[in-house]
N, C-alpha and C. Protein backbone atom coordinates (compact mmCIF):
# COMPACT_ATOMS: atom_id res chain seq x y z
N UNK A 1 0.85 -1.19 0.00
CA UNK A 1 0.00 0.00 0.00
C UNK A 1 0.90 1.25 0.00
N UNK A 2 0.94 2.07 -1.11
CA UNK A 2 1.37 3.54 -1.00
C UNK A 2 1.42 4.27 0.09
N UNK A 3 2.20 5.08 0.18
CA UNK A 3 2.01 6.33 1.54
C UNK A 3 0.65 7.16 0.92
N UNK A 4 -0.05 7.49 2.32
CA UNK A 4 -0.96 8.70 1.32
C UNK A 4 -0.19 10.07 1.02
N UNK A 5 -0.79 11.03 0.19
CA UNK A 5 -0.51 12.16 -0.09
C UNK A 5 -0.97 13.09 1.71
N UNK A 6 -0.49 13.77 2.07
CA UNK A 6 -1.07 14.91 2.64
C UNK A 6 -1.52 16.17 1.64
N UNK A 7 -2.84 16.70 2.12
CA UNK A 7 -3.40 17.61 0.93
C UNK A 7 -2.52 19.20 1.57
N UNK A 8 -1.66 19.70 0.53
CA UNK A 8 -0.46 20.66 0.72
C UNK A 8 -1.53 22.20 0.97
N UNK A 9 -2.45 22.12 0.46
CA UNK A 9 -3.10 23.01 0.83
C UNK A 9 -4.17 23.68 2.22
N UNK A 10 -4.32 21.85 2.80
CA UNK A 10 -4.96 21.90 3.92
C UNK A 10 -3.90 21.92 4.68
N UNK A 11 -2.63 21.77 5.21
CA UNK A 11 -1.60 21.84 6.20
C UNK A 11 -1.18 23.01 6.17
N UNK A 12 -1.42 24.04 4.80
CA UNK A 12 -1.30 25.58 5.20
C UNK A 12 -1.90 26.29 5.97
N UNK A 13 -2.87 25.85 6.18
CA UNK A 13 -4.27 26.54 6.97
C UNK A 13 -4.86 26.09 8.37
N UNK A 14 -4.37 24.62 8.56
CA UNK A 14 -4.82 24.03 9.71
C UNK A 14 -3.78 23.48 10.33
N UNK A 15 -3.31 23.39 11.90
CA UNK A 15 -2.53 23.23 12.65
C UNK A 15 -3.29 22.25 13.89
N UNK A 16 -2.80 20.55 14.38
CA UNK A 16 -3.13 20.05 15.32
C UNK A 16 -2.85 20.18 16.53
N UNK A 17 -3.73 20.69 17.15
CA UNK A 17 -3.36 20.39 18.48
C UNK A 17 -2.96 19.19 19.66
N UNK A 18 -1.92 18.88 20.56
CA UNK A 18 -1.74 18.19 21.05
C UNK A 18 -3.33 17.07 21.41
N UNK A 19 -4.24 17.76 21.72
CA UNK A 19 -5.44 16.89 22.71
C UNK A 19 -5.72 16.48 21.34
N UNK A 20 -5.18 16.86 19.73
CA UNK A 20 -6.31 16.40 19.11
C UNK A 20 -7.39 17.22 18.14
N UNK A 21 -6.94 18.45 18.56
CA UNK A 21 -8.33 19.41 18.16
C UNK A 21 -7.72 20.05 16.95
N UNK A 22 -8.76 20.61 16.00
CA UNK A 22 -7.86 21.16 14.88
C UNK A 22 -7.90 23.12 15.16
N UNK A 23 -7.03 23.84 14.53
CA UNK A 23 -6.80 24.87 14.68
C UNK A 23 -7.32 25.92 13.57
N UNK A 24 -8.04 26.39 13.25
CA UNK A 24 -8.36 27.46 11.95
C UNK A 24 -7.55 29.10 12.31
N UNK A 25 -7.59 29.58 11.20
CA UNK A 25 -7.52 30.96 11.39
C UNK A 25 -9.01 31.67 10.93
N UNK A 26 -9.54 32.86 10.93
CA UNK A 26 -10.70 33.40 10.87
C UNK A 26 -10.70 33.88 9.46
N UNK A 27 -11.71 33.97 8.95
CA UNK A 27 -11.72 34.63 7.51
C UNK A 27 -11.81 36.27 7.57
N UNK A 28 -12.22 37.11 6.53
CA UNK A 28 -12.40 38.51 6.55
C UNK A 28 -11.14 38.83 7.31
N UNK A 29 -10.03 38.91 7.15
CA UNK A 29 -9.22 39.91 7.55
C UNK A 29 -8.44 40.10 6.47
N UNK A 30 -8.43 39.67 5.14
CA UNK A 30 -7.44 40.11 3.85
C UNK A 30 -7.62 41.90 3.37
N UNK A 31 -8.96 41.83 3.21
CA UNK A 31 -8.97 43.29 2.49
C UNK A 31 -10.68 43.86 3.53
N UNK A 32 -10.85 45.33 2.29
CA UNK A 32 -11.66 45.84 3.11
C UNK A 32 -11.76 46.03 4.81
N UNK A 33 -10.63 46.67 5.40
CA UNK A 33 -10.61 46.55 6.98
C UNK A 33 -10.99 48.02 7.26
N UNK A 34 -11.05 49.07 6.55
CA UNK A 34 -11.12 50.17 6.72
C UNK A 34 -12.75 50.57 7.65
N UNK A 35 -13.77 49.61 7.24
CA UNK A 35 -15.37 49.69 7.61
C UNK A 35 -15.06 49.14 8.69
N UNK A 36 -14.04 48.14 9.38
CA UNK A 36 -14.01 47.16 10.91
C UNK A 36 -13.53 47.76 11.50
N UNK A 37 -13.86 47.84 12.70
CA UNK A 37 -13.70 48.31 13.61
C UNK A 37 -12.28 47.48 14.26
N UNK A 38 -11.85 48.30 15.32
CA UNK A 38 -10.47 47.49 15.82
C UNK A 38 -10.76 46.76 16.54
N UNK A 39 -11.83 46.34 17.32
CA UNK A 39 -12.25 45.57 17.77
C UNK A 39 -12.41 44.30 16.80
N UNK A 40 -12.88 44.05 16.19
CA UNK A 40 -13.28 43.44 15.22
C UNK A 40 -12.05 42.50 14.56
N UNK A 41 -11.13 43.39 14.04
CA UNK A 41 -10.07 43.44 13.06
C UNK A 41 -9.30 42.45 14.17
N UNK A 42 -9.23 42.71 15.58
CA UNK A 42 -7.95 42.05 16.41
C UNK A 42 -9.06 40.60 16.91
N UNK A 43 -10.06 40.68 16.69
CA UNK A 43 -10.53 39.35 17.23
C UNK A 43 -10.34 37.82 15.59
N UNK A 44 -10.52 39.17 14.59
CA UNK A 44 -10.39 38.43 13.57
C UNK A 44 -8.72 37.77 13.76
N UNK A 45 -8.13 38.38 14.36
CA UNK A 45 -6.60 37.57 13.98
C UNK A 45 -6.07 36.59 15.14
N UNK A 46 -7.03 36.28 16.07
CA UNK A 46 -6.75 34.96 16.80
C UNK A 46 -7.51 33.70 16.28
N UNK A 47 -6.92 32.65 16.74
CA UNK A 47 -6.86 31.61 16.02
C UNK A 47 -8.18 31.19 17.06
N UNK A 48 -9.04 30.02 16.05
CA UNK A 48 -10.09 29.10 16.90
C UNK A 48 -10.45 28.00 16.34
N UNK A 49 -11.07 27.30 17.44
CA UNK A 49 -10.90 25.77 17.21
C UNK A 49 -12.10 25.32 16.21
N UNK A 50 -11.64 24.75 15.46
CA UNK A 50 -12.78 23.87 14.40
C UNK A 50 -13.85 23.73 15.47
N UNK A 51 -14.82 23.57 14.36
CA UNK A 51 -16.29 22.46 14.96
C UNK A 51 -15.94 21.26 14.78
N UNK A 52 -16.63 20.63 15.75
CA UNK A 52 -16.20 19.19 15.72
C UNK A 52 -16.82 18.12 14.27
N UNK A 53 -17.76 18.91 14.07
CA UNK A 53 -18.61 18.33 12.74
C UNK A 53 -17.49 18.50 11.39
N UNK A 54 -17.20 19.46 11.25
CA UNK A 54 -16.18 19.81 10.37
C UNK A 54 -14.83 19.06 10.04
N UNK A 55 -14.18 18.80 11.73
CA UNK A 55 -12.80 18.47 11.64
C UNK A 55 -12.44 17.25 10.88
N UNK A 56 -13.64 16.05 11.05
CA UNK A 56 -13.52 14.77 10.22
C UNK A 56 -13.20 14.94 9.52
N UNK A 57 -13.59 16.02 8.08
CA UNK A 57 -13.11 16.09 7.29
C UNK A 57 -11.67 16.93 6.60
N UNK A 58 -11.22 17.27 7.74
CA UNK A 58 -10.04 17.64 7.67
C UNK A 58 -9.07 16.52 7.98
N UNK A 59 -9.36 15.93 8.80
CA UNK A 59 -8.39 14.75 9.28
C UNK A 59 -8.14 13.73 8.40
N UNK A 60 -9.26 13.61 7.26
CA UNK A 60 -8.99 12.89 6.26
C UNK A 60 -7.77 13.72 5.50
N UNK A 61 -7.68 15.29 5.27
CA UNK A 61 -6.54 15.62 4.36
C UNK A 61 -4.96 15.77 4.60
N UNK A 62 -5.35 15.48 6.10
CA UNK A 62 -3.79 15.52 6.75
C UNK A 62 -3.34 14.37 7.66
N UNK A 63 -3.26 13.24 6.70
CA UNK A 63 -3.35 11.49 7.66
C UNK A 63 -2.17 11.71 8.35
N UNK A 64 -0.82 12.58 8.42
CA UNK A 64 0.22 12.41 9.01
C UNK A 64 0.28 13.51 10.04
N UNK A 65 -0.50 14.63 10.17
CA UNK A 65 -0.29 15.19 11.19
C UNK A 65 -1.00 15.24 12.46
């Protein structure tokens, strides 16, 4: 049986956590920031944890991490 591929595009974006959990970054912070507020803008740039519904299918694109 082959090694699988890891998908190079999903390991840019998602990071595992030790317990297990997967890591996202938030969307809306590339452009248009001028209308957000700073409030807004600094919550957009911390990191948060997947839904658990979701992560399955991430875990399928990254079998090695």
């Amino acid at each position: 049986m082959p090694k699988m591929k890891t998908h190079r595009g999903a390991a840019k974006r998602f990071k595992i956590t030790a317990s297990g959990k997967i890591k996202r970054s938030k969307a809306y912070k590339s452009h248009i920031l001028t209308k957000k507020s700073a409030k807004r803008k600094r919550q957009l740039s911390q990191l948060t944890i997947m839904d658990k519904s979701d992560s399955k299918r991430i875990r399928r694109l990254l079998p090695y991490l």
